[in-house]
Protein backbone atom coordinates (compact mmCIF):
# COMPACT_ATOMS: atom_id res chain seq x y z
CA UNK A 1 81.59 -24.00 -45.74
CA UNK A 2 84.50 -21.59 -46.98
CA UNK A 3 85.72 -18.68 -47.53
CA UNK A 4 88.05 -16.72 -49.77
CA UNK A 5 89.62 -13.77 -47.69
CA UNK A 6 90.13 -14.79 -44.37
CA UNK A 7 93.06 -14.88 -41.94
CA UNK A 8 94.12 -18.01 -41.74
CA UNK A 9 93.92 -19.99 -38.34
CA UNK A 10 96.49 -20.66 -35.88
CA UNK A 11 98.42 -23.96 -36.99
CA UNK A 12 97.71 -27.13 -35.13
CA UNK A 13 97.96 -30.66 -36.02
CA UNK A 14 95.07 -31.95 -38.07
CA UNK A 15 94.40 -34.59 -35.73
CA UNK A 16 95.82 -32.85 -32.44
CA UNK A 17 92.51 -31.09 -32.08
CA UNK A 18 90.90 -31.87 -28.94
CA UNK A 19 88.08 -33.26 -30.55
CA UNK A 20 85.84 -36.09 -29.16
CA UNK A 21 83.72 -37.74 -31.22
CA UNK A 22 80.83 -38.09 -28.77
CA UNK A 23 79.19 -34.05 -29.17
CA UNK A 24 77.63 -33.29 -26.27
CA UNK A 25 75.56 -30.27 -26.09
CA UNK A 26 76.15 -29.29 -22.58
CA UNK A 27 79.30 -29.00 -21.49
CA UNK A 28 81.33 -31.86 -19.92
CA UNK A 29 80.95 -32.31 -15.69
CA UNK A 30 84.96 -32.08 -15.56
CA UNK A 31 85.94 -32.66 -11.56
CA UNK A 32 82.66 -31.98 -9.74
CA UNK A 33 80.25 -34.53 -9.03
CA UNK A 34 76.95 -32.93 -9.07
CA UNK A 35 73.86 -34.45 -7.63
CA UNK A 36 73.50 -38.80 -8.10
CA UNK A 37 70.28 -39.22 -9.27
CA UNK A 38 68.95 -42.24 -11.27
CA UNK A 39 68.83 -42.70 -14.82
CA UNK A 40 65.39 -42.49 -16.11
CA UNK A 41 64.85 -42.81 -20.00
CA UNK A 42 62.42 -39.99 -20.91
CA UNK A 43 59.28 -40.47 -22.23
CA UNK A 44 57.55 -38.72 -25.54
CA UNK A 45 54.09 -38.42 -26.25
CA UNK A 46 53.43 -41.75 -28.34
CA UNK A 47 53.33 -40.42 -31.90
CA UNK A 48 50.83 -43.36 -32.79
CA UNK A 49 47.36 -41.29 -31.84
CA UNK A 50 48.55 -38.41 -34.14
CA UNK A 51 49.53 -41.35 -36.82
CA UNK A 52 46.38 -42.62 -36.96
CA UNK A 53 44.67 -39.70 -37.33
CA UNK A 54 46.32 -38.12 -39.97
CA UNK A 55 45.77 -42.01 -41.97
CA UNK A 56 42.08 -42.07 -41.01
CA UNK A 57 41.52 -38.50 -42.33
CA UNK A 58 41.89 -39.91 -45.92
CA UNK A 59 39.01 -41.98 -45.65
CA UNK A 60 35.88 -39.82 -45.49
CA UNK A 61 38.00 -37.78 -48.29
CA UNK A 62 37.86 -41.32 -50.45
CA UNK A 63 34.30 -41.09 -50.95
CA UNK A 64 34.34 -37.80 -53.71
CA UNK A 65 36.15 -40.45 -55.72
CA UNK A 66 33.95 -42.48 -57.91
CA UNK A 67 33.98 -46.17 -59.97
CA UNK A 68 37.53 -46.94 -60.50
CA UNK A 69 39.11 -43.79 -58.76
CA UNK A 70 38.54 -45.96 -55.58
CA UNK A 71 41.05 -48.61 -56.43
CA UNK A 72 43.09 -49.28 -53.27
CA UNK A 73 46.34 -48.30 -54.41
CA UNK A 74 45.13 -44.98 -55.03
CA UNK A 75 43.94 -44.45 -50.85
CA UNK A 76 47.38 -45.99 -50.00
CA UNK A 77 49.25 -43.95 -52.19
CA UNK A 78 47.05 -40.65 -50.23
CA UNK A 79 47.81 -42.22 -47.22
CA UNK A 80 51.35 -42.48 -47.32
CA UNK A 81 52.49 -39.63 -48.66
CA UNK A 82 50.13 -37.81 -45.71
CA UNK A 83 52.45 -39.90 -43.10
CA UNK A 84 55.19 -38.51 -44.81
CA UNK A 85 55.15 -35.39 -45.07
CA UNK A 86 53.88 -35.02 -41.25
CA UNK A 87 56.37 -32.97 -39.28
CA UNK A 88 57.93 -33.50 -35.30
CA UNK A 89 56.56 -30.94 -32.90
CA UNK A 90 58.66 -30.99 -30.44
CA UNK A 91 57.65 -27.83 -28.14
CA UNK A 92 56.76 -27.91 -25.14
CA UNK A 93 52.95 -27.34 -25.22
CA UNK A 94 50.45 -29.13 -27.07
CA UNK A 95 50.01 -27.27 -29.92
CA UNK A 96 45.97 -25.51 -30.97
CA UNK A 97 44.49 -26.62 -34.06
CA UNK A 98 44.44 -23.13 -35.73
CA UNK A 99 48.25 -22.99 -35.61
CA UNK A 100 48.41 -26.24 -37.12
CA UNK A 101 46.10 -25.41 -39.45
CA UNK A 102 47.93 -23.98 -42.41
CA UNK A 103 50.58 -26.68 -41.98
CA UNK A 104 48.07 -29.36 -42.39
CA UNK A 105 46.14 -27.74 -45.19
CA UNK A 106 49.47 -27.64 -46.81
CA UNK A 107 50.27 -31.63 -46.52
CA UNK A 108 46.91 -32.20 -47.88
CA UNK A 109 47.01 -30.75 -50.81
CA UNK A 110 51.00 -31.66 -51.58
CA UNK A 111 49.48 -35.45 -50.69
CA UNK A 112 46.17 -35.13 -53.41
CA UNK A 113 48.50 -32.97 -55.77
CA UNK A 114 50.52 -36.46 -56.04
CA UNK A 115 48.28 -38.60 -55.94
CA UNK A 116 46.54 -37.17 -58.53
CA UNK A 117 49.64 -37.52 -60.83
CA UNK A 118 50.57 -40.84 -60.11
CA UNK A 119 47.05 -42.33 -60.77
CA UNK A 120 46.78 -40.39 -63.90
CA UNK A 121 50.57 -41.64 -64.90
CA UNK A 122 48.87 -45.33 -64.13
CA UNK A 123 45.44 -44.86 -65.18
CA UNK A 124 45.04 -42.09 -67.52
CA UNK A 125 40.94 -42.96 -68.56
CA UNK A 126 40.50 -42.45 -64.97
CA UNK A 127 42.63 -39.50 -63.91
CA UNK A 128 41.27 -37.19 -61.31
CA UNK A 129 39.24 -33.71 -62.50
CA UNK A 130 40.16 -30.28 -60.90
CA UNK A 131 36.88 -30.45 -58.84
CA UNK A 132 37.72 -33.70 -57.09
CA UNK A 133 41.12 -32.56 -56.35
CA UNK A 134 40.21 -29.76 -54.62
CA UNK A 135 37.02 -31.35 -52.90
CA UNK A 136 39.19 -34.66 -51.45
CA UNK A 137 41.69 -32.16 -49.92
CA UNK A 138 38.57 -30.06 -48.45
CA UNK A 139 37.34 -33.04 -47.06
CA UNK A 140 40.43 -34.52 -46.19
CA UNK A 141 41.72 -31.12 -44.24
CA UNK A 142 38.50 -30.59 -42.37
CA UNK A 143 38.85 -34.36 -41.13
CA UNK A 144 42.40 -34.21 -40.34
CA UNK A 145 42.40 -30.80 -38.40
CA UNK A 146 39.08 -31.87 -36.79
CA UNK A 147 41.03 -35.62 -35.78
CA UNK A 148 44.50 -33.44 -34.76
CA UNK A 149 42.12 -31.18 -32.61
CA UNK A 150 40.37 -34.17 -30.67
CA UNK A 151 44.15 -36.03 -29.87
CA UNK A 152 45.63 -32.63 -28.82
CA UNK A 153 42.24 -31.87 -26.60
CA UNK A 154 42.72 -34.90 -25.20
CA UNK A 155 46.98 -34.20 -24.35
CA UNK A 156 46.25 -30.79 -23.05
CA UNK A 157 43.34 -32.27 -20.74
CA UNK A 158 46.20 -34.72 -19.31
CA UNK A 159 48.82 -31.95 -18.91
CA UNK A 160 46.06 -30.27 -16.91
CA UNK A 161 45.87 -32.58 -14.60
CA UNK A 162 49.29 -33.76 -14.86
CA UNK A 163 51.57 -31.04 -15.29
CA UNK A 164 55.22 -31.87 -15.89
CA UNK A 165 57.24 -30.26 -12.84
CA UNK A 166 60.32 -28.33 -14.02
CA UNK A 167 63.05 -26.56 -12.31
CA UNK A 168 64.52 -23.40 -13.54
CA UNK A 169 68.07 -23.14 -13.74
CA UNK A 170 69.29 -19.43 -14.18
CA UNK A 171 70.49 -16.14 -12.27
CA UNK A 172 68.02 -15.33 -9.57
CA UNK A 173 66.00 -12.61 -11.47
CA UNK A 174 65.71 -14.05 -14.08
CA UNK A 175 64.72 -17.35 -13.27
CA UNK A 176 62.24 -15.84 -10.20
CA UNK A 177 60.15 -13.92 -13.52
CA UNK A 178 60.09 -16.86 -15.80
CA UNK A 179 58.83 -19.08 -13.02
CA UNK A 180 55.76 -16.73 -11.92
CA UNK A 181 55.15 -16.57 -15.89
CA UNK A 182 54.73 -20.12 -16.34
CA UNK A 183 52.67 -20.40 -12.90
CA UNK A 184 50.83 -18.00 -14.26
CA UNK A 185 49.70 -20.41 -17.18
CA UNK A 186 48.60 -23.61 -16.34
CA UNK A 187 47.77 -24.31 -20.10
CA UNK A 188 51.87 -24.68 -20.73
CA UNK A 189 51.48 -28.08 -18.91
CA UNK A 190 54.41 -27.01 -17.13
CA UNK A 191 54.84 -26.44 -13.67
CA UNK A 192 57.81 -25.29 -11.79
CA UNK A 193 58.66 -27.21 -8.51
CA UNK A 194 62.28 -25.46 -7.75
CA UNK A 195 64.58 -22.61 -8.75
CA UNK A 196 68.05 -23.17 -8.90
CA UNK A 197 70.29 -20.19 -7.64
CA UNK A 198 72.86 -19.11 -5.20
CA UNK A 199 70.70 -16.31 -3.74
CA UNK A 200 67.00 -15.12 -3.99
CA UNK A 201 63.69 -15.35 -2.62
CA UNK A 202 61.48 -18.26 -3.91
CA UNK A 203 58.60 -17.53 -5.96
CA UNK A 204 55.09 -18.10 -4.11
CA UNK A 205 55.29 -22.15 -3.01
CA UNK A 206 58.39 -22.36 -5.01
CA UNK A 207 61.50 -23.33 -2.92
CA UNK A 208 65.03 -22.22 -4.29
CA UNK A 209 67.58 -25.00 -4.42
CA UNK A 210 71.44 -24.14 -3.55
CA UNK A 211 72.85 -27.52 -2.89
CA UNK A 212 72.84 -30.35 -4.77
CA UNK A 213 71.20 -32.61 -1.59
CA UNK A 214 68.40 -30.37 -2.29
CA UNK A 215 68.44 -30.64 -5.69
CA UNK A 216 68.26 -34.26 -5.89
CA UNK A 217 65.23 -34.25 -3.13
CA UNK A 218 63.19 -31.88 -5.45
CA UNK A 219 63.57 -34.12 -8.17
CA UNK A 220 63.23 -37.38 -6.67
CA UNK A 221 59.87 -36.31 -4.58
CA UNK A 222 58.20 -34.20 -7.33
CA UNK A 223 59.03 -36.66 -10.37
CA UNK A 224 61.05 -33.84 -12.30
CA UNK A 225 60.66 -34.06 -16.03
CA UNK A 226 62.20 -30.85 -17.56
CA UNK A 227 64.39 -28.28 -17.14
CA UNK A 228 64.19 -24.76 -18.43
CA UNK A 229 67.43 -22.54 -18.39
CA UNK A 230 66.89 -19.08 -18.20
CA UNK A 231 70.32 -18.11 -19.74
CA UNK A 232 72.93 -18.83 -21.99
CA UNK A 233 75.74 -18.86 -19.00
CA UNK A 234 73.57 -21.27 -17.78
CA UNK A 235 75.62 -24.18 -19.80
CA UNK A 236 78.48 -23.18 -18.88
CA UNK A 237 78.09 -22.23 -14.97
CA UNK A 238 75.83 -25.25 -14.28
CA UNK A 239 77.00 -27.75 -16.88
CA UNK A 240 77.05 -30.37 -14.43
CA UNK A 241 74.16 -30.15 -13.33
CA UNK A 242 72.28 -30.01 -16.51
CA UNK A 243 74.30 -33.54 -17.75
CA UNK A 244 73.35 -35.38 -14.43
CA UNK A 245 69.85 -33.81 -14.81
CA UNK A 246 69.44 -34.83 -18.43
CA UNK A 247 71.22 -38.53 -18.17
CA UNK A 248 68.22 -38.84 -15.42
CA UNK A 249 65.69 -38.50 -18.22
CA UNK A 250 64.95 -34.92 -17.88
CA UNK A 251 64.56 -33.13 -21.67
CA UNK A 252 66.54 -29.76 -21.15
CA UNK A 253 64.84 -26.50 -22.70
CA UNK A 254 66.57 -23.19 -23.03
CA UNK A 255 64.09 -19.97 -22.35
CA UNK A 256 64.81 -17.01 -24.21
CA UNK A 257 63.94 -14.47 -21.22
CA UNK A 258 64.61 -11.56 -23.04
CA UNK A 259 61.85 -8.45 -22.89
CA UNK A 260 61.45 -8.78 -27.05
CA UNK A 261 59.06 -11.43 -28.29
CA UNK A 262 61.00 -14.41 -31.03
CA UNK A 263 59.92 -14.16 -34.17
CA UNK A 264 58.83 -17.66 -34.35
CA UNK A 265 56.27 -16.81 -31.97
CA UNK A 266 55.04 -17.73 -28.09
CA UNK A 267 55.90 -21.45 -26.92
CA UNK A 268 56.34 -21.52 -23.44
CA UNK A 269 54.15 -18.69 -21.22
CA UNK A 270 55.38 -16.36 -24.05
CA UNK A 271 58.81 -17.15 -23.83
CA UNK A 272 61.00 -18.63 -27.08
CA UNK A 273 62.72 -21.54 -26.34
CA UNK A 274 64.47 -24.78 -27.80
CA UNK A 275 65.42 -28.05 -26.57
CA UNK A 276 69.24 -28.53 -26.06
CA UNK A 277 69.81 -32.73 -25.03
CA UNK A 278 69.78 -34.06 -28.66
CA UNK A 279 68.12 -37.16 -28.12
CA UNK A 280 64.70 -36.52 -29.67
CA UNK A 281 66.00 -35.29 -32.76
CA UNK A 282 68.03 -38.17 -34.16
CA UNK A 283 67.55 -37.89 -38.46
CA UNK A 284 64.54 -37.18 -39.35
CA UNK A 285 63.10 -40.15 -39.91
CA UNK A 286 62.53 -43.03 -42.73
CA UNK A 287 61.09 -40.62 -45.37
CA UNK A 288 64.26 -38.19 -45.27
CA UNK A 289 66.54 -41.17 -45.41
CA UNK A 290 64.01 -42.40 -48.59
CA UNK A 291 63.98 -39.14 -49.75
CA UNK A 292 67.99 -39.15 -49.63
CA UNK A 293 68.14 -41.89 -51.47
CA UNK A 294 66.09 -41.31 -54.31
CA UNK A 295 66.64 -37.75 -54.89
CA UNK A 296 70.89 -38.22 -54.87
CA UNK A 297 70.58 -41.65 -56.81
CA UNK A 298 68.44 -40.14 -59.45
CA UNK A 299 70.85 -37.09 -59.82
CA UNK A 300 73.61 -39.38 -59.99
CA UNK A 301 72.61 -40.91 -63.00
CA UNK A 302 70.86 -37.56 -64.51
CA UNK A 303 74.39 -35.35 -63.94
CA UNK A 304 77.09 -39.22 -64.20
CA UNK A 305 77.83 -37.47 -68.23
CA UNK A 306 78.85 -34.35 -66.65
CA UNK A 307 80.31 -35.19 -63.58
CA UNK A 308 82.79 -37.29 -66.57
CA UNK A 309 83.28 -33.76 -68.37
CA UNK A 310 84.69 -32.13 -65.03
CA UNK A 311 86.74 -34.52 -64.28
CA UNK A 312 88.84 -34.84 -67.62
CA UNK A 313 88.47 -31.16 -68.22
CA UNK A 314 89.79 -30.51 -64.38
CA UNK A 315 92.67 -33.24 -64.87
CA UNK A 316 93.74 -31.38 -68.15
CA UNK A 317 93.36 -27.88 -66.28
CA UNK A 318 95.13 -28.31 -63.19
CA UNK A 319 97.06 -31.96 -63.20
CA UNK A 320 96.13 -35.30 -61.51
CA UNK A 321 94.36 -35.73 -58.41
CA UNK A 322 90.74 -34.57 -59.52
CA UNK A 323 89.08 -35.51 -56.28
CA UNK A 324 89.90 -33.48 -52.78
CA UNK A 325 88.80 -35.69 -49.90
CA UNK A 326 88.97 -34.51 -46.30
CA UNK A 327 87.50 -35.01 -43.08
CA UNK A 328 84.30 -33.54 -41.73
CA UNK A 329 82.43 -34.45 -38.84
CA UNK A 330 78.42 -35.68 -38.88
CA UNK A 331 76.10 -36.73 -37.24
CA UNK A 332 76.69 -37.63 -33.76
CA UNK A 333 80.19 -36.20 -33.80
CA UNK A 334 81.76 -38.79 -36.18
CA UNK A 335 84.32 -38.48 -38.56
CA UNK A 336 83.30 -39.41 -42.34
CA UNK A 337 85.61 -38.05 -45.68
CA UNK A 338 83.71 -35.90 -47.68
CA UNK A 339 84.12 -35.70 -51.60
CA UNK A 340 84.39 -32.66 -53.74
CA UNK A 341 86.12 -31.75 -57.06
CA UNK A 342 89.68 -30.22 -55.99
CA UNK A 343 89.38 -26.66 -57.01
CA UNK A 344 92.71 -25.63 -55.26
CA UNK A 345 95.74 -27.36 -53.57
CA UNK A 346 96.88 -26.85 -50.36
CA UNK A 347 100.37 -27.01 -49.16
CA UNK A 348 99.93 -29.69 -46.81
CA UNK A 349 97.60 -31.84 -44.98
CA UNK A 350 97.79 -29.92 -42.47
CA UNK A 351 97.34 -26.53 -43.75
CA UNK A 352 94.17 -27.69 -45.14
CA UNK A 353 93.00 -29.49 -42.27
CA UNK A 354 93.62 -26.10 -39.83
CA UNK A 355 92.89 -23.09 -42.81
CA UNK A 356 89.87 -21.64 -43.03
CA UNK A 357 90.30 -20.58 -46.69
CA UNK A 358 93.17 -22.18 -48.78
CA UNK A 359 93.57 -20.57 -51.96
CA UNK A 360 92.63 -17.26 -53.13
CA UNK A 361 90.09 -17.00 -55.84
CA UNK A 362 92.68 -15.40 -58.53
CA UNK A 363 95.15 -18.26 -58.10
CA UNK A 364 92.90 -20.56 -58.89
CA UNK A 365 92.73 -20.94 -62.80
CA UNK A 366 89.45 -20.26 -64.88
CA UNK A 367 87.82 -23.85 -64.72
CA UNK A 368 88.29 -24.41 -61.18
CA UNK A 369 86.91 -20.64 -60.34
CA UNK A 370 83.81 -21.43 -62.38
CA UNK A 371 83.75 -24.75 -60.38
CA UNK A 372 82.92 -22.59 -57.26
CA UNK A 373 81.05 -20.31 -58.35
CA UNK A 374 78.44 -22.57 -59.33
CA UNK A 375 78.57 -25.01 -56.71
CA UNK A 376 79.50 -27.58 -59.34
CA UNK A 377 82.43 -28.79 -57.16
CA UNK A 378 80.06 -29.86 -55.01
CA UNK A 379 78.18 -32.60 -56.74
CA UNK A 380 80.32 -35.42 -55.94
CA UNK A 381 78.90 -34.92 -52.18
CA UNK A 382 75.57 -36.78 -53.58
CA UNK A 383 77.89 -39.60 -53.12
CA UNK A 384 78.04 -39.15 -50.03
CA UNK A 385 74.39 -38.64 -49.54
CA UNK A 386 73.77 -42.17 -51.28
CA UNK A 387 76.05 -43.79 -48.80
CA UNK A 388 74.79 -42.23 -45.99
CA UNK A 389 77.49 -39.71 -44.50
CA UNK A 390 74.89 -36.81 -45.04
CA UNK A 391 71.74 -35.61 -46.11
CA UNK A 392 70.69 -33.24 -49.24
CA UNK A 393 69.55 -31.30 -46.61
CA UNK A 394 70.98 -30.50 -43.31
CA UNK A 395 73.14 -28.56 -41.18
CA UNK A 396 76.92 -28.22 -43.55
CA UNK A 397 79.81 -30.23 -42.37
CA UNK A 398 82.89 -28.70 -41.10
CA UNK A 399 86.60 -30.07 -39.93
CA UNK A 400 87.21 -31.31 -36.90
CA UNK A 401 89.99 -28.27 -35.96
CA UNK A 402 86.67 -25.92 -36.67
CA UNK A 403 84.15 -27.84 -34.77
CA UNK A 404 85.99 -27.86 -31.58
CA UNK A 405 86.88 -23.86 -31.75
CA UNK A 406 83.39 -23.23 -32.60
CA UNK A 407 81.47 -25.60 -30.20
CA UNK A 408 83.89 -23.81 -27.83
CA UNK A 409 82.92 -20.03 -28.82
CA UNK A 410 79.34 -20.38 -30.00
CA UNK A 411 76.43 -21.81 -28.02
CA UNK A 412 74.29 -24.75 -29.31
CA UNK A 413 77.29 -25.08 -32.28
CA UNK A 414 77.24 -28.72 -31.14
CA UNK A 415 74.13 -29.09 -31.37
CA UNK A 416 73.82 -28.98 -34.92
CA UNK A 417 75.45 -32.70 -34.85
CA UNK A 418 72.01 -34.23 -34.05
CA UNK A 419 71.23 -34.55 -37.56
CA UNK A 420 73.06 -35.74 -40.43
CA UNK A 421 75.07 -32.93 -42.29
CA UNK A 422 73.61 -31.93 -45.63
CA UNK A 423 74.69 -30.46 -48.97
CA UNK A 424 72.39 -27.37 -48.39
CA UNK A 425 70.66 -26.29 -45.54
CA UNK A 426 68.45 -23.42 -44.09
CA UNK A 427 71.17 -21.44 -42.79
CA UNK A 428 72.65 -21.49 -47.07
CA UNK A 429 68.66 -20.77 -48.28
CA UNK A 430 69.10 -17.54 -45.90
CA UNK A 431 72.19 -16.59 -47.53
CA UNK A 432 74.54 -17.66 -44.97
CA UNK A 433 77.58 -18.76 -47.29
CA UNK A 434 80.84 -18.38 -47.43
CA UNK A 435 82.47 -15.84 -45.20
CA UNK A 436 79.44 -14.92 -42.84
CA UNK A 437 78.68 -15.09 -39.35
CA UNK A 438 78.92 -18.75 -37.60
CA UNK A 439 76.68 -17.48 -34.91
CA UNK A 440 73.71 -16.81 -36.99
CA UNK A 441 74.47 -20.40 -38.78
CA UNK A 442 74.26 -21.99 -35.79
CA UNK A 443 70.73 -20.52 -34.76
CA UNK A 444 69.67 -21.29 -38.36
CA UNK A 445 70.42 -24.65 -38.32
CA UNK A 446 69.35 -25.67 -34.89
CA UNK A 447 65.97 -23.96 -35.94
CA UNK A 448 65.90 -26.59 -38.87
CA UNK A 449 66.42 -29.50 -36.77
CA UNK A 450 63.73 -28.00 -34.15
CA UNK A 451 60.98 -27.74 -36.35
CA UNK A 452 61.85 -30.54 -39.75
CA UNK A 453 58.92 -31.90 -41.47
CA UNK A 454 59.50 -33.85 -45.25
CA UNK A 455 57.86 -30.71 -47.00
CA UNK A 456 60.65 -28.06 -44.93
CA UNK A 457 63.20 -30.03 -47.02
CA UNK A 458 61.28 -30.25 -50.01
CA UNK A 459 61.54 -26.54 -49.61
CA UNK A 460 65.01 -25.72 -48.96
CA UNK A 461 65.73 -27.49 -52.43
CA UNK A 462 63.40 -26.09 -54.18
CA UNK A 463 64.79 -22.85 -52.84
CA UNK A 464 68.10 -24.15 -53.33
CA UNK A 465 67.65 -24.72 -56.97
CA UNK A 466 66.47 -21.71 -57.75
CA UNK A 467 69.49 -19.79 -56.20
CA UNK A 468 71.54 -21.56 -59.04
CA UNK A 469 70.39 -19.31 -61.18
CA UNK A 470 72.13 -16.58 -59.61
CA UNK A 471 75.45 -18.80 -58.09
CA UNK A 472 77.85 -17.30 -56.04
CA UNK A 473 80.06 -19.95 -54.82
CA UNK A 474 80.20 -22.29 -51.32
């Protein structure tokens, strides 16, 4: 993530910046104690039920094949790529079949699409016709959605009963109209046993909490399990609070309580909102890591010849010293060096550690601009990706200097350290490159990490390969 024309930043040490590896996405307790309440590890819906019913839906869908198409390799190669491509849902309330609907129509017919091309790569007299394509993914889709349907039924029926009590953290206003909202819809599964203010009136049999004594009563009696703030102050006013509330096991939710309906859509009584502990949202899962690994391996090999080229053309260009490492910070807030082709030299260490942009583009000479402008610089990074310091897709790494200014200035900027970094992302897809807005980066790439699924990343690169075409530089 650079840019050409920008002031440079303030000069501070490289590694005099302040930052800690551990990320934390609400902001440290500093001197006050907060309530002492006990730690409680949180506890997800068991993704098993949901598991088994996306696996089972592939068996009624089995019997449109006929004779050999029934080999067992075949079902197991439906079956797994139906696992993987299923995507983490992490909003609050259990999600209707209809809006899953598309999503899981989708999967199926990615999962019989392959399928059908690895059988007929291993069995050619017995590849699968059009017709029983498309009627194995009819089949398959109706089962799934119909399986999905019964196991959320069954989760919303136990939220009914069982709602998880919440407080609401947030100005009094504010948190007094998002309260009688999600009162006001038992189906969230949500249900709101305290407001945190310094002044107001509760809501209808909902108490308002100023101390912490009372704070730690209301969530000790009433079991609390969540925590919605109403505000973006809230993190910083009541960051205490919120770190003692989620190291008890509560998951932390931020409620977008403005008048204007999100474009993604109701999630909580209407109201947008996103979880902010990081703790669910650890990678993505086996089939990124796999995915990782055999997209930036096969690449490797595919692009070794002209990787080679650069590197003796850029070492005749512009001198030794072909490869620019530096530090950038991942997943989890930890250091890792990150590799690219050196397309300009810095004065020192230090400039390029603290500089947003380090060279202008007409210094640079002709090979390294063209370097740039078509990303090619960046292809060593599938190193990286092989070893496991990023992802091919993900949130882009930046220095440390930068990620402690910006996890300063812009909310849920820290946040973005709950996956592994990438090479591309949804934020660059969206044409957020280069000398744009970190804010809307931010919201991009927490929205990624939100909502991943296998077939989101399949997507960005497909996306991202196709804006090749047209390159315009990182």
């Amino acid at each position: 993530m650079t840019a050409e024309h920008t002031v440079p930043s303030p000069g501070v040490p490289p590694r005099d910046h302040g930052f800690s590896t551990s990320v934390s996405v609400i902001p440290p307790r500093g001197a006050d104690s907060g309530p002492r309440l006990p730690a409680a590890p949180p506890r997800p819906p068991s993704p098993l039920p949901l598991l088994l019913a996306d696996g089972a839906a592939v068996l009624p869908a089995t019997l449109v094949l006929t004779g050999a198409q029934r080999h067992p390799l075949l079902v197991a190669v439906l079956i797994g790529v139906s696992l993987l491509l299923r995507p983490r849902d992490r909003r609050p309330p259990v999600p209707g079949l209809l809006e899953e609907l598309p999503a899981v129509c989708g999967r199926v017919a990615v999962a019989w699409a392959a399928g059908a091309a690895l059988w007929a790569a291993y069995r050619p007299e017995d590849a699968l016709s059009a017709g029983t394509v498309l009627a194995g993914l009819a089949v398959q889709a109706a089962a799934g959605g119909a399986l999905r349907a019964a196991v959320h039924g069954r989760r919303r029926a136990a939220l009914l009963r069982h709602p998880h009590a919440a407080l609401v953290v947030g100005p009094a206003a504010t948190a007094q109209r998002v309260t009688a909202a999600v009162l006001r819809r038992p189906r969230c599964g949500v249900r709101p046993v305290g407001i945190v203010a310094e002044q107001a009136d509760g809501v209808e049999g909902v108490p308002v909490l100023r101390t912490d004594e009372e704070v730690e009563r209301a969530v000790i009696q009433n079991g609390v399990r969540a925590v919605l703030a109403v505000h973006p102050s809230v993190r910083a006013e009541q960051g205490p609070l919120l770190r003692t509330l989620a190291a008890s096991g509560c998951a932390i939710w931020e409620v977008d309580a403005g008048s204007a309906p999100h474009p993604a859509g109701e999630r909580l009584a209407g109201f947008s909102c996103r979880r902010l502990d990081p703790a669910p949202a650890r990678g993505g899962g086996v089939g990124k890591r796999m995915l990782d690994i055999l997209v930036s391996g096969t690449l490797l090999l595919l692009v070794g010849p002209l990787l080679a080229v650069c590197a003796v053309t850029l070492r005749l260009c512009d001198g030794p010293g072909v490869v620019f490492r530096q530090e950038r910070i991942g997943r989890d807030g930890k250091p890792f060096t990150l590799l690219k082709f050196r397309t300009h030299r810095p004065v020192d260490e230090h400039e390029s550690a603290t500089r947003w942009s380090v060279a202008n583009e007409h210094e640079m000479r002709w090979f390294c601009r063209m370097l740039r402008r078509t990303s090619l610089d960046e292809l060593l990074q599938l190193w990286n990706v092989l070893r496991g310091d990023m992802s091919l897709v993900g949130p882009r790494p930046e220095r440390p200097y930068f990620v402690a200014q910006f996890s300063q200035t812009y909310p849920g900027y820290a946040a973005r350290h709950r996956m592994r970094t990438g090479i591309t992302g949804l934020a660059q897809v969206q044409g957020l490159r280069g000398d744009t807005s970190i804010e809307d980066r931010c919201r991009y790439d927490n929205a990624y990490i939100d909502d991943w699924s296998l077939w989101q990343d399949i997507c960005i690169l497909l996306r991202t390969a196709a804006t090749l075409v047209r390159p315009t530089g990182s």
